[in-house]
Protein backbone atom coordinates (compact mmCIF):
# COMPACT_ATOMS: atom_id res chain seq x y z
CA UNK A 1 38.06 24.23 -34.84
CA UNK A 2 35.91 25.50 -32.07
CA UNK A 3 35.06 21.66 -32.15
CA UNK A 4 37.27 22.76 -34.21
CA UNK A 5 39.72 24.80 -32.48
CA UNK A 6 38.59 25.83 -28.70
CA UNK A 7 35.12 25.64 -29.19
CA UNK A 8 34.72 23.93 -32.41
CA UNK A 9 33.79 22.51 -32.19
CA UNK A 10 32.22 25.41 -29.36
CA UNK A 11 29.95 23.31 -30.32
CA UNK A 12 30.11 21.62 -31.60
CA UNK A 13 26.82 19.91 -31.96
CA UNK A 14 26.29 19.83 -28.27
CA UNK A 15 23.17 21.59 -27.25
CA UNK A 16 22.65 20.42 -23.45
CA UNK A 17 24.48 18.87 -20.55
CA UNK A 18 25.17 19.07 -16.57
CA UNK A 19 28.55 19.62 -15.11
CA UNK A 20 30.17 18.01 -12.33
CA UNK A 21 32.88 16.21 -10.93
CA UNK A 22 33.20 12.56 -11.79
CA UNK A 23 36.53 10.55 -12.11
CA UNK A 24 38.04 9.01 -15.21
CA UNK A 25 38.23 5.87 -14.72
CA UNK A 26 40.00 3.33 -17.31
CA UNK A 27 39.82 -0.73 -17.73
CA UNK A 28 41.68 -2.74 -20.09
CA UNK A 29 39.35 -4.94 -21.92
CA UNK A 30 40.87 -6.90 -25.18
CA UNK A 31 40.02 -6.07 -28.70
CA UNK A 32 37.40 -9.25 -28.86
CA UNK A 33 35.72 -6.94 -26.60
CA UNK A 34 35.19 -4.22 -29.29
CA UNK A 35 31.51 -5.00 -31.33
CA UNK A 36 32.31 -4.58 -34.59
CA UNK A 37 35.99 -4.07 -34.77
CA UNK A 38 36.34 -7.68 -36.57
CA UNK A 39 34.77 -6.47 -39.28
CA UNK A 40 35.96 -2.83 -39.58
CA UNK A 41 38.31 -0.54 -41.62
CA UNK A 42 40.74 1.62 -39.54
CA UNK A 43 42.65 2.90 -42.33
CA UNK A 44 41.47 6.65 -42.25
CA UNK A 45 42.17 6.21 -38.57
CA UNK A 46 45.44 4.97 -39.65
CA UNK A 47 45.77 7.49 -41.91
CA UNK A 48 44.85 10.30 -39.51
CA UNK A 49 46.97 8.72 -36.76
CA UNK A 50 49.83 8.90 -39.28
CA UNK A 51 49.59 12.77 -39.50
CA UNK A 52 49.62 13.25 -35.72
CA UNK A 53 52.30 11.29 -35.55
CA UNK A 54 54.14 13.79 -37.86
CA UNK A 55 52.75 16.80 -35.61
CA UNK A 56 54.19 14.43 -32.24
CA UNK A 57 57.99 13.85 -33.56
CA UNK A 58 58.65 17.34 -33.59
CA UNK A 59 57.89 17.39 -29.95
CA UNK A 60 60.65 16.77 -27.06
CA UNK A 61 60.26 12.66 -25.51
CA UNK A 62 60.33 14.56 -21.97
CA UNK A 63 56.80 16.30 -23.30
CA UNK A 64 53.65 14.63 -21.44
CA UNK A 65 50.95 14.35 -23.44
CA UNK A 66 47.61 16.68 -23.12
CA UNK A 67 45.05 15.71 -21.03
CA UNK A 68 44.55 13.73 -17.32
CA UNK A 69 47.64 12.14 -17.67
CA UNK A 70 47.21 8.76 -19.18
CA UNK A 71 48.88 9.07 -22.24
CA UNK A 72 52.30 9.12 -21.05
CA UNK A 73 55.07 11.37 -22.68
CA UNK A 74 56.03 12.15 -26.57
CA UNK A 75 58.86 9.40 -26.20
CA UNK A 76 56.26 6.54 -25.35
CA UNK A 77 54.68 6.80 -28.86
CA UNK A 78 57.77 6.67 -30.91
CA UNK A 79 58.04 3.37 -31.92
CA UNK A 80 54.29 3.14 -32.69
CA UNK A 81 54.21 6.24 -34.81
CA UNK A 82 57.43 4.75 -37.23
CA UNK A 83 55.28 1.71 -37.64
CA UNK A 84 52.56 3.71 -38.15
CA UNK A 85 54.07 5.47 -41.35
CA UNK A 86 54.13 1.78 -43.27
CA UNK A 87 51.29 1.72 -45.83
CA UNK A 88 48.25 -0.66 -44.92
CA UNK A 89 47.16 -2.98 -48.02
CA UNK A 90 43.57 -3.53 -47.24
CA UNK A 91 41.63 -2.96 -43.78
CA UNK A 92 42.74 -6.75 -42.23
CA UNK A 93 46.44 -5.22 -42.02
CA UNK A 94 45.44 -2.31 -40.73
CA UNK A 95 43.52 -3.90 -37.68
CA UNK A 96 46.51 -5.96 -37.65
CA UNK A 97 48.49 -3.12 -36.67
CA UNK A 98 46.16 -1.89 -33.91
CA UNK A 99 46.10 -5.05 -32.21
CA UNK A 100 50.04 -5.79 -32.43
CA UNK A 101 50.87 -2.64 -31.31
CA UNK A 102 47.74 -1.34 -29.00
CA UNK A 103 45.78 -2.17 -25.79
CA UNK A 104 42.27 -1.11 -25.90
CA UNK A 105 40.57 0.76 -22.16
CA UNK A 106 37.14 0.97 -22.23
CA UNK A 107 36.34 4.75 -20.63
CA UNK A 108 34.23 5.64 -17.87
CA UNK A 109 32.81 8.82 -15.95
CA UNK A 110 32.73 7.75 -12.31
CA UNK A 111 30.76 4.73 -12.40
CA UNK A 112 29.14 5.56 -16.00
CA UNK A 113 30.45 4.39 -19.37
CA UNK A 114 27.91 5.44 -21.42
CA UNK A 115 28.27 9.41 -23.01
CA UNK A 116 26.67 11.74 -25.61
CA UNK A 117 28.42 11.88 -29.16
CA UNK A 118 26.81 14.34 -31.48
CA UNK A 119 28.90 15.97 -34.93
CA UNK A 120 30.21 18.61 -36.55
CA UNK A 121 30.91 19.54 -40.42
CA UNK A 122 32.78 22.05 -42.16
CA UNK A 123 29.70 24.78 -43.36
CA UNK A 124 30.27 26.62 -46.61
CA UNK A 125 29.52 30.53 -46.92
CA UNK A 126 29.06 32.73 -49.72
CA UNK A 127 31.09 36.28 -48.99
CA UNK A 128 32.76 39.41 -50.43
CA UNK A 129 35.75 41.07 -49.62
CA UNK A 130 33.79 44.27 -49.05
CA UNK A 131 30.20 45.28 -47.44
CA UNK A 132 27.86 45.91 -50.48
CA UNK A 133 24.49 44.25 -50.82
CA UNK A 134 23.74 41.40 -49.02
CA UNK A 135 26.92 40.98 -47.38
CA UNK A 136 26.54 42.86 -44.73
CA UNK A 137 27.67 40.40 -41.42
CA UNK A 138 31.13 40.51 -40.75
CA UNK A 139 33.45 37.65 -40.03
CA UNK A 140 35.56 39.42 -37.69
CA UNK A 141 39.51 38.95 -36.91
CA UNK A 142 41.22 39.19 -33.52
CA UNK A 143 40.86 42.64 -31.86
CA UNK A 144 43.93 44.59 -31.15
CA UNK A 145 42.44 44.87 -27.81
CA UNK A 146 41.89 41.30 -26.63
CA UNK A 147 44.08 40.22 -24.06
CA UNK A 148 44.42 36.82 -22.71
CA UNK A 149 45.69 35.61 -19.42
CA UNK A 150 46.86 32.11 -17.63
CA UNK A 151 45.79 32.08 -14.21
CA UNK A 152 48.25 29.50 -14.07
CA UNK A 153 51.04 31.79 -13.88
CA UNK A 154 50.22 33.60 -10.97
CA UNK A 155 48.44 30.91 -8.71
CA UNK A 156 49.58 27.13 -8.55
CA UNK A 157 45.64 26.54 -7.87
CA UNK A 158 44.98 28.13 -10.89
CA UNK A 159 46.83 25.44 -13.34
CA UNK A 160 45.21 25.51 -16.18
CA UNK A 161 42.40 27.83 -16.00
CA UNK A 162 42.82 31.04 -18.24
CA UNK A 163 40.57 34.16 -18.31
CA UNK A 164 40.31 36.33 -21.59
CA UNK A 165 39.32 40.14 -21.76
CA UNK A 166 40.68 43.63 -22.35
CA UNK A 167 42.24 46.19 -20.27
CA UNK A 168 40.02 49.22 -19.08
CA UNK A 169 41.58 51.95 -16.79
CA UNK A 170 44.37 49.70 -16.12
CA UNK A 171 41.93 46.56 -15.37
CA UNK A 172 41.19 43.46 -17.18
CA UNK A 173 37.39 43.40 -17.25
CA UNK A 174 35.30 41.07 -19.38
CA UNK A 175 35.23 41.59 -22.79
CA UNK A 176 32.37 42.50 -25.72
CA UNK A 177 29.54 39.79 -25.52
CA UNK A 178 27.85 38.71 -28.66
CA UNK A 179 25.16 41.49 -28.40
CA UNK A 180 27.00 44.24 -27.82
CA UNK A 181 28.65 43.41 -30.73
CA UNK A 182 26.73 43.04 -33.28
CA UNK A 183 24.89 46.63 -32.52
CA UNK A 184 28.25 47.91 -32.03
CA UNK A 185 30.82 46.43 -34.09
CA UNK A 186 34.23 46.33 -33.66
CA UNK A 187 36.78 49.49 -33.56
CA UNK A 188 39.16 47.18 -32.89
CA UNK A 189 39.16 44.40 -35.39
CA UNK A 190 38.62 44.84 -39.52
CA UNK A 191 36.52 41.82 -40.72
CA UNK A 192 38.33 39.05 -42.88
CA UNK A 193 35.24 39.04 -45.12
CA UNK A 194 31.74 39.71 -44.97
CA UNK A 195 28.71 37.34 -45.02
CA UNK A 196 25.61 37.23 -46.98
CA UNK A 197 23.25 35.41 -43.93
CA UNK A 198 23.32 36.05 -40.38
CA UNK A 199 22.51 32.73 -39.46
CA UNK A 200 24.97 30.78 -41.11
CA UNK A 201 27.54 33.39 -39.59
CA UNK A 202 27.01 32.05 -36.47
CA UNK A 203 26.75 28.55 -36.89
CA UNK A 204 29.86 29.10 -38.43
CA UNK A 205 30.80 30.12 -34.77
CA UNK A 206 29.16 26.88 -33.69
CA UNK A 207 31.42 24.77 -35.97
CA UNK A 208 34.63 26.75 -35.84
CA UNK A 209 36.09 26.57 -38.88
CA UNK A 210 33.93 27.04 -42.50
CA UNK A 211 34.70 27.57 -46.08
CA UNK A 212 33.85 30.97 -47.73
CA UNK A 213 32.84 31.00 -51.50
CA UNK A 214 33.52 34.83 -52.78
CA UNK A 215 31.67 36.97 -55.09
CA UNK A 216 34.56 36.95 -57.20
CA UNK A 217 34.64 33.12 -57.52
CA UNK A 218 37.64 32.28 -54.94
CA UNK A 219 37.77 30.50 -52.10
CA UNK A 220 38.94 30.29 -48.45
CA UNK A 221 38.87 28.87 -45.46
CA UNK A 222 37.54 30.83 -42.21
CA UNK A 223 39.63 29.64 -38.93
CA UNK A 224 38.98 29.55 -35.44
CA UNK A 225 41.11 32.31 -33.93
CA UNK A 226 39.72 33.25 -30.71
CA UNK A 227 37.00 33.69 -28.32
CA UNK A 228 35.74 37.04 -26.64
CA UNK A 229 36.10 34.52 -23.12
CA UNK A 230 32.29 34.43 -22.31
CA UNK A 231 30.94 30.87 -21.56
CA UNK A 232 29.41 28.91 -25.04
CA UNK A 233 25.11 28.97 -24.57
CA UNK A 234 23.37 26.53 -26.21
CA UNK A 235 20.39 29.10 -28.54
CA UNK A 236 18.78 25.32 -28.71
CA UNK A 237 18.68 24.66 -25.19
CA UNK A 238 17.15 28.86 -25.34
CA UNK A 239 14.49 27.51 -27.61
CA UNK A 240 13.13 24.64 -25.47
CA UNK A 241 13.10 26.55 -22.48
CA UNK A 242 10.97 29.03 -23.90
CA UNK A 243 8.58 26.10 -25.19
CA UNK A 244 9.61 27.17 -29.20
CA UNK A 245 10.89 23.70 -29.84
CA UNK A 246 9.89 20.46 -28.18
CA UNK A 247 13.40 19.59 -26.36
CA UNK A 248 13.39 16.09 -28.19
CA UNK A 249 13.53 17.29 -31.74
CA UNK A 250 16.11 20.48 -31.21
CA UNK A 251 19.14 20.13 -34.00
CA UNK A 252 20.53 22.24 -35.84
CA UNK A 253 17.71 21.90 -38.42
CA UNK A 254 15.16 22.72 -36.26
CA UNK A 255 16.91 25.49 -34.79
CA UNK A 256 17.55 27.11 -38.39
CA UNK A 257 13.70 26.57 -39.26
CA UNK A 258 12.50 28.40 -36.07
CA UNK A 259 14.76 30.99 -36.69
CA UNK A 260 13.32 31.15 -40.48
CA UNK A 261 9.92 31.74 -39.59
CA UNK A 262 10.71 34.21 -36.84
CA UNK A 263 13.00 37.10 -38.30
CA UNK A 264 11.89 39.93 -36.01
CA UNK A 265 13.32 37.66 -32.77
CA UNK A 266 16.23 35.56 -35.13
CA UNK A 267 19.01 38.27 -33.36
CA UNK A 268 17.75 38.26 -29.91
CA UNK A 269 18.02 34.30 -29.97
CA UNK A 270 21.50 34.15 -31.31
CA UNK A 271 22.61 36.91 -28.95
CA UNK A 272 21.39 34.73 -25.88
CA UNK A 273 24.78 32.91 -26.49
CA UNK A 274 27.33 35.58 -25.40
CA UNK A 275 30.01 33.61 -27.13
CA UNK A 276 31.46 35.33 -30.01
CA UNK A 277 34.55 33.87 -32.15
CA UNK A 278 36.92 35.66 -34.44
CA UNK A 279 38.56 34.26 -37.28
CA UNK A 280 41.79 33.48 -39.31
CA UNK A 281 41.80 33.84 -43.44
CA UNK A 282 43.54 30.19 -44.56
CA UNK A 283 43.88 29.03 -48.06
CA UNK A 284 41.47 26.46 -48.54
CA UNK A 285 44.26 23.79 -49.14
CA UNK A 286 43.21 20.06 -49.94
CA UNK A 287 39.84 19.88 -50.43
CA UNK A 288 39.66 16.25 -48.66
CA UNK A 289 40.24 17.34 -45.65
CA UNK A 290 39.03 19.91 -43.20
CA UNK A 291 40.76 22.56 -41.34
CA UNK A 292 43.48 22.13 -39.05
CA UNK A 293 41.76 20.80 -35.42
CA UNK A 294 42.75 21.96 -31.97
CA UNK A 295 46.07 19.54 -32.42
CA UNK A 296 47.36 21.46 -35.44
CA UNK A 297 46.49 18.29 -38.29
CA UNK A 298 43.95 18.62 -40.96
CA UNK A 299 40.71 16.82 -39.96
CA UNK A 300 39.07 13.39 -41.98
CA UNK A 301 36.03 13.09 -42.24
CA UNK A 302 34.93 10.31 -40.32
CA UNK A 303 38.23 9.88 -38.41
CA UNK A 304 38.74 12.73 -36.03
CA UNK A 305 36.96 12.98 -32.74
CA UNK A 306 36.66 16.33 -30.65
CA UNK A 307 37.00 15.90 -27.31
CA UNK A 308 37.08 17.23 -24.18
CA UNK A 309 41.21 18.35 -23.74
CA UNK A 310 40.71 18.39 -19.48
CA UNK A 311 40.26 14.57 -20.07
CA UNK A 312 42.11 13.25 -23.16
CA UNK A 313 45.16 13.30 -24.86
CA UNK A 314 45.19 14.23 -28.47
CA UNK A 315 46.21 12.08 -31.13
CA UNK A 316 45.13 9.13 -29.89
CA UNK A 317 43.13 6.30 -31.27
CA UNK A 318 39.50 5.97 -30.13
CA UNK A 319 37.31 3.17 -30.91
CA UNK A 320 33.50 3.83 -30.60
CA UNK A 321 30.32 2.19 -30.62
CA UNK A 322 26.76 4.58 -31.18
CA UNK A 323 25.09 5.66 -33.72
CA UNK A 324 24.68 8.17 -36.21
CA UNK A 325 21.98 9.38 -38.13
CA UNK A 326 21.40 9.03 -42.30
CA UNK A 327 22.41 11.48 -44.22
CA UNK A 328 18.59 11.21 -45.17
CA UNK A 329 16.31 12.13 -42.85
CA UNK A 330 13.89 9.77 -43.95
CA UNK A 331 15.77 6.97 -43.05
CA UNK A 332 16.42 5.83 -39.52
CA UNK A 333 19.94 5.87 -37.56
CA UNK A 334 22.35 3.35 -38.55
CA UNK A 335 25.35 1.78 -36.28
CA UNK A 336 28.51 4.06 -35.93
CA UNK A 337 30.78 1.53 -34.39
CA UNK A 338 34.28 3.37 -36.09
CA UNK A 339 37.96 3.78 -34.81
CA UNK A 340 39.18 7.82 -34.86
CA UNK A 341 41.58 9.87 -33.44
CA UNK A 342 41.75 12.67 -31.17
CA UNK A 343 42.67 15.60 -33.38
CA UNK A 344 40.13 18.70 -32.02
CA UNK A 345 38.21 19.84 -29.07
CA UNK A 346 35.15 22.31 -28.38
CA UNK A 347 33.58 24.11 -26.02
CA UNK A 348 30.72 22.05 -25.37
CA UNK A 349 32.81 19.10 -25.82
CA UNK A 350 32.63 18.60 -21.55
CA UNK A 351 33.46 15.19 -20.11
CA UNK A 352 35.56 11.83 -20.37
CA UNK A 353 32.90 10.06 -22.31
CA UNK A 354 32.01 12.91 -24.29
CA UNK A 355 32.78 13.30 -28.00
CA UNK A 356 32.30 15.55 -31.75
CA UNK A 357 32.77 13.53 -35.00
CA UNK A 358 33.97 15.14 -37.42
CA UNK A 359 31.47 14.65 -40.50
CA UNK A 360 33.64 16.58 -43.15
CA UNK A 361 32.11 18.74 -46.00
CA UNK A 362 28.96 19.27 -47.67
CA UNK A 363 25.28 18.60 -47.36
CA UNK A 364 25.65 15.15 -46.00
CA UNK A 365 27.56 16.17 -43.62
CA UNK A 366 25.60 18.88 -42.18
CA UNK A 367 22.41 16.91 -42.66
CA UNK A 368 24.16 14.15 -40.35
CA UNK A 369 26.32 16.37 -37.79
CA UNK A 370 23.36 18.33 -37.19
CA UNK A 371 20.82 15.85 -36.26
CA UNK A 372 23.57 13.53 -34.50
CA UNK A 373 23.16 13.14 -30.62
CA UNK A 374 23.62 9.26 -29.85
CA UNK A 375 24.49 7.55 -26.57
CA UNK A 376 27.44 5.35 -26.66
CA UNK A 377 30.54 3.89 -25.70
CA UNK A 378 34.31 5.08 -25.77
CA UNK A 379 37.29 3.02 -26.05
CA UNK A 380 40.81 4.31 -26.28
CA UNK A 381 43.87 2.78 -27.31
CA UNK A 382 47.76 3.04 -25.98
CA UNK A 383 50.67 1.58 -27.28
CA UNK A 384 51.84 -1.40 -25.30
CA UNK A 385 54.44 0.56 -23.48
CA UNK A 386 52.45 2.96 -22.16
CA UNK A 387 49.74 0.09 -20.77
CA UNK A 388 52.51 -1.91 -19.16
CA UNK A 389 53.18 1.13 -17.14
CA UNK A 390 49.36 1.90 -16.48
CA UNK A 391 48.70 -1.76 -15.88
CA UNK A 392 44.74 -2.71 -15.87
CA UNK A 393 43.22 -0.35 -14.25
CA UNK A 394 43.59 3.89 -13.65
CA UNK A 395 42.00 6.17 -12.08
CA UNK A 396 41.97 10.31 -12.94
CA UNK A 397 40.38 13.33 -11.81
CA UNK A 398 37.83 13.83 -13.90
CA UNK A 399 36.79 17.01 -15.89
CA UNK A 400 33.52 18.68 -15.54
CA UNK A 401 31.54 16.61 -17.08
């Protein structure tokens, strides 16, 4: 997913933030540190864990793991993952597991160890196959013309770092933004389907991933493909600059309200974000479940964490403590002290203490993805033979956070 894929999340929920350069810094604390954990139930962690494992063994043991470097190689999580694949009877053995097999390191940004968490959700669409009515907005695939490149390969300084574009006169200039394209369209690129609202075509570039009900009653799943390579703007952070929403009650509600009530300016806000994603037709698969996340496994609700790649491994358990809103809005934010797992990243997913829950499916989980943006703590966990190695305390370069 954008926060769900590359940007998934490009969100995914994340409307504001500063960047700089603070280390990631990790301490072993003990799982009697953990509020909550006493009393929670892992198993869709466990669960979710289980399927990256599955991804992981196909790997090489020589392959380090994504991220600054903590996680060790494929080889260190063997044993963990075959114990992993044994079938928890209630949520005691499951925490059980965790604590035989896992040392928890609380996470820190220089000298800070609190971070934003906000969510995502899987949107649904209605669409048709072909432009009549009031489809009209296109979903677009990859164009022919997009090209790609690692810096990486032609400058050891550039590690990492990839610019994306299309070739002009024998140049690689930037490509299309989001304005240009929607007055121009794309020669290039044939839509998978097309969209009966504007606005939730773009969210849907927000979230990353979506699922598209047809006129013909079928279904399918939209997928984060790629990314016309121009830096993810926040249309929220747009809004509160310009004094249209107060900056303390922007979401994604109160984005799609302003937008409501002001349809001759509705394009010129979404066009301030250059960003522009093209998608992949999927079938829609099991419905449980969301679309595949930046580490190639299906996403659970409530058990996969987007986060920022620069910093963290994937596939890796994640205890947190914060908050998340009701799915009513009536009702006031509730504790989210939960384990997940690493399974996506976004665009606006920026930092080491930085993270995108993945909500799953439905009104509920738009209503609470949309209005989450809590303060909190991160805790990871590594399998014993990894922390022996690390010992009790490690220190990265961090990410731009």
């Amino acid at each position: 997913m954008f926060c769900c894929a590359v940007f998934a999340l490009a969100s995914c929920a994340g409307w504001f933030g500063a960047r700089h350069e603070r280390p990631l810094r990790l301490e072993e604390i003990s799982f009697d540190d953990l509020d909550g954990w006493s009393a929670s139930d892992p198993r869709p962690a466990l669960d979710a864990f289980a399927r990256s494992c599955a991804l992981r063994a196909k790997r090489p043991d020589s392959e380090a793991l994504s991220g600054a470097g903590y996680g060790g190689k494929a080889g260190d999580w063997r044993n963990v993952c075959a114990a992993a694949r044994k079938k928890m009877a209630d949520a005691a053995f499951a925490r059980a597991f965790f604590e035989a097999n896992f040392v928890p390191y609380s996470v820190g940004a220089g000298r800070e160890h609190e971070g934003l968490f906000t969510g995502y959700y899987e949107p649904l669409l209605r669409g048709s196959r072909t432009l009549h009515g009031a489809f009209k907005t296109p979903l677009y695939g990859v164009p022919d013309d997009l090209v790609s490149a690692d810096l990486g390969l032609f400058k050891d300084s550039l590690k990492g770092q990839r610019v994306t574009g299309r070739v002009e006169s024998g140049a690689l200039v930037p490509y299309l933004t989001r304005a240009e394209i929607t007055r121009f369209g794309l020669a290039g690129a044939a839509p998978i389907v097309y969209v009966d609202d504007p606005v939730d075509a773009f969210f849907l570039h927000v979230q990353g991933s979506g699922r598209v009900k047809l006129d013909d009653g079928t279904w399918l799943r939209a997928v984060y493909a790629g990314q016309n390579g121009h830096p993810y703007t926040a249309i929220g952070r747009v809004l509160a600059d310009r004094g249209a929403i107060a900056r303390d009650q922007v979401s994604m509600q109160s984005i799609r309200a302003w937008l409501a009530k002001h349809p001759k300016e509705m394009q010129s806000v979404l066009d301030a974000n250059p960003s522009y994603v093209f998608f992949a037709e999927k079938p829609l698969g099991d419905p449980k479940f969301g679309a595949e996340g930046a580490e190639g496994v299906a996403l659970t609700p409530g058990a996969s964490l987007a986060v920022d790649r620069k910093a963290h491994a994937l596939g890796v358990p994640v205890w947190l403590e914060t908050t998340a809103p009701d799915a009513d809005p009536k009702k006031p934010d509730a504790q989210f002290h939960q384990l997940l797992v690493t399974q996506d990243t976004g665009g606006a997913i920026t930092g080491s203490v930085r993270g995108d829950v993945y909500w799953g499916y439905g009104a509920d989980a738009a209503s609470i993805a949309g209005r989450m943006k809590s303060k909190g703590r991160m805790v990871i966990l590594l399998p014993k033979e990894v922390a022996t190695r690390l010992g009790g305390r490690a220190e990265y370069a961090g990410p731009n956070s």
